[in-house]
Protein backbone atom coordinates (compact mmCIF):
# COMPACT_ATOMS: atom_id res chain seq x y z
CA UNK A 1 0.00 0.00 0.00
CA UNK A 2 1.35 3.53 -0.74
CA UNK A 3 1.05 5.98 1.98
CA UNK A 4 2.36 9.88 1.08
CA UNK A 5 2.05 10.01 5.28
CA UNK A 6 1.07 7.55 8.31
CA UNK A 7 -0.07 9.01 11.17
CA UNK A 8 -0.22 6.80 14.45
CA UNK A 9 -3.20 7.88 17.00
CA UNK A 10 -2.26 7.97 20.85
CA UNK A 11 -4.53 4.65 21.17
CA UNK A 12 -2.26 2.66 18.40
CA UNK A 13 0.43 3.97 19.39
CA UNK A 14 0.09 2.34 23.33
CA UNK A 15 -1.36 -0.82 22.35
CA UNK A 16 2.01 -1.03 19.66
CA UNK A 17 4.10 -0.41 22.72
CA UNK A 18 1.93 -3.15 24.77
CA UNK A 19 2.35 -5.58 22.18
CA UNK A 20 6.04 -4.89 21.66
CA UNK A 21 5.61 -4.00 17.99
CA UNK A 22 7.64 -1.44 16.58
CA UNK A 23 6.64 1.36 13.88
CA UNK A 24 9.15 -0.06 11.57
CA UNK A 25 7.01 -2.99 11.37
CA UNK A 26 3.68 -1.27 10.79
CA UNK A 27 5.56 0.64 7.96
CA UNK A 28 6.74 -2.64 6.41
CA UNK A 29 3.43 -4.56 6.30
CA UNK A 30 2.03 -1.34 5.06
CA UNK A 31 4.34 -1.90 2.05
CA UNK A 32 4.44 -5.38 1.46
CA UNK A 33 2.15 -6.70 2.69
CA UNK A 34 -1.38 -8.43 1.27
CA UNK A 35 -4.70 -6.64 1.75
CA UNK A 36 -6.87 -9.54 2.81
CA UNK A 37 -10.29 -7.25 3.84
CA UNK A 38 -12.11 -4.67 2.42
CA UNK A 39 -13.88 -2.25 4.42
CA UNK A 40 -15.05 0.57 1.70
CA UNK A 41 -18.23 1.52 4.15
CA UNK A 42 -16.26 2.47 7.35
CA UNK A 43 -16.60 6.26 8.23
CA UNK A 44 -14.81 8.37 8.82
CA UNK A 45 -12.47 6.59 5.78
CA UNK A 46 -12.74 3.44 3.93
CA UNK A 47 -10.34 0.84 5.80
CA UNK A 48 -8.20 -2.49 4.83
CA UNK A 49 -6.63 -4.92 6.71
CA UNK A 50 -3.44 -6.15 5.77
CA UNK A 51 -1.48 -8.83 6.72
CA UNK A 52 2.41 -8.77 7.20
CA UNK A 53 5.13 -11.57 7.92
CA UNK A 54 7.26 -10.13 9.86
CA UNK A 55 10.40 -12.32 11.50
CA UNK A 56 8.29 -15.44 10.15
CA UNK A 57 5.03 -14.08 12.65
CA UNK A 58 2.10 -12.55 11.17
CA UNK A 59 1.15 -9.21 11.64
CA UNK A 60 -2.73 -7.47 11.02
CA UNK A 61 -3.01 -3.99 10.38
CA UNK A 62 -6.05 -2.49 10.17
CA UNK A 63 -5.69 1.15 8.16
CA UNK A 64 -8.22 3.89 7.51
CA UNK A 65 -7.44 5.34 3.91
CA UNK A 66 -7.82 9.49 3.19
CA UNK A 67 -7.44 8.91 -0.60
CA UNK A 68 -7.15 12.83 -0.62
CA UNK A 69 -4.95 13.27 1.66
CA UNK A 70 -3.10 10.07 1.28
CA UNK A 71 -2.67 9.12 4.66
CA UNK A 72 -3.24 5.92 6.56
CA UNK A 73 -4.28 5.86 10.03
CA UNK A 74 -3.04 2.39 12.10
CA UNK A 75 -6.20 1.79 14.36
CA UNK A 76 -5.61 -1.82 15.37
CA UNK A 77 -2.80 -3.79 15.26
CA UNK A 78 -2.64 -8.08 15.98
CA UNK A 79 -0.03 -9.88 16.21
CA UNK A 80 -0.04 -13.84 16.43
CA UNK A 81 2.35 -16.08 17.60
């Protein structure tokens, strides 16, 4: 996914630190990683959720999209063992 600017809200940013996942990592799934969901109806900006493989563990992203602005907003981030 291309992304002009990601901006992390104070929410995803804790639970990132909670999990122990690191921006780097969000940044990398947002580039290579696979868009697996679609969520074109979620206000206030249509949403995906990727998933990453990151050190051989996956990682979901869930990102609101500002096609305008071209932004992406981490909301909720999973990592599984």
């Amino acid at each position: 996914m291309e992304c002009r600017r990601v901006i992390l809200t104070g929410h995803a940013t804790r639970r990132l630190s909670e999990r122990g996942i690191g921006k780097n990592e969000i940044l990398e799934t947002l580039r290579s990683g696979e868009i697996i969901e679609d969520y074109r109806e979620d206000k206030p900006y249509p949403s995906v959720l990727i998933l990453g493989v990151i050190d051989a563990r996956s990682l979901h992203v869930v990102v609101a999209v500002d096609a305008e602005e071209g932004l992406g907003t981490d909301h909720w981030t999973r990592r599984r063992p």
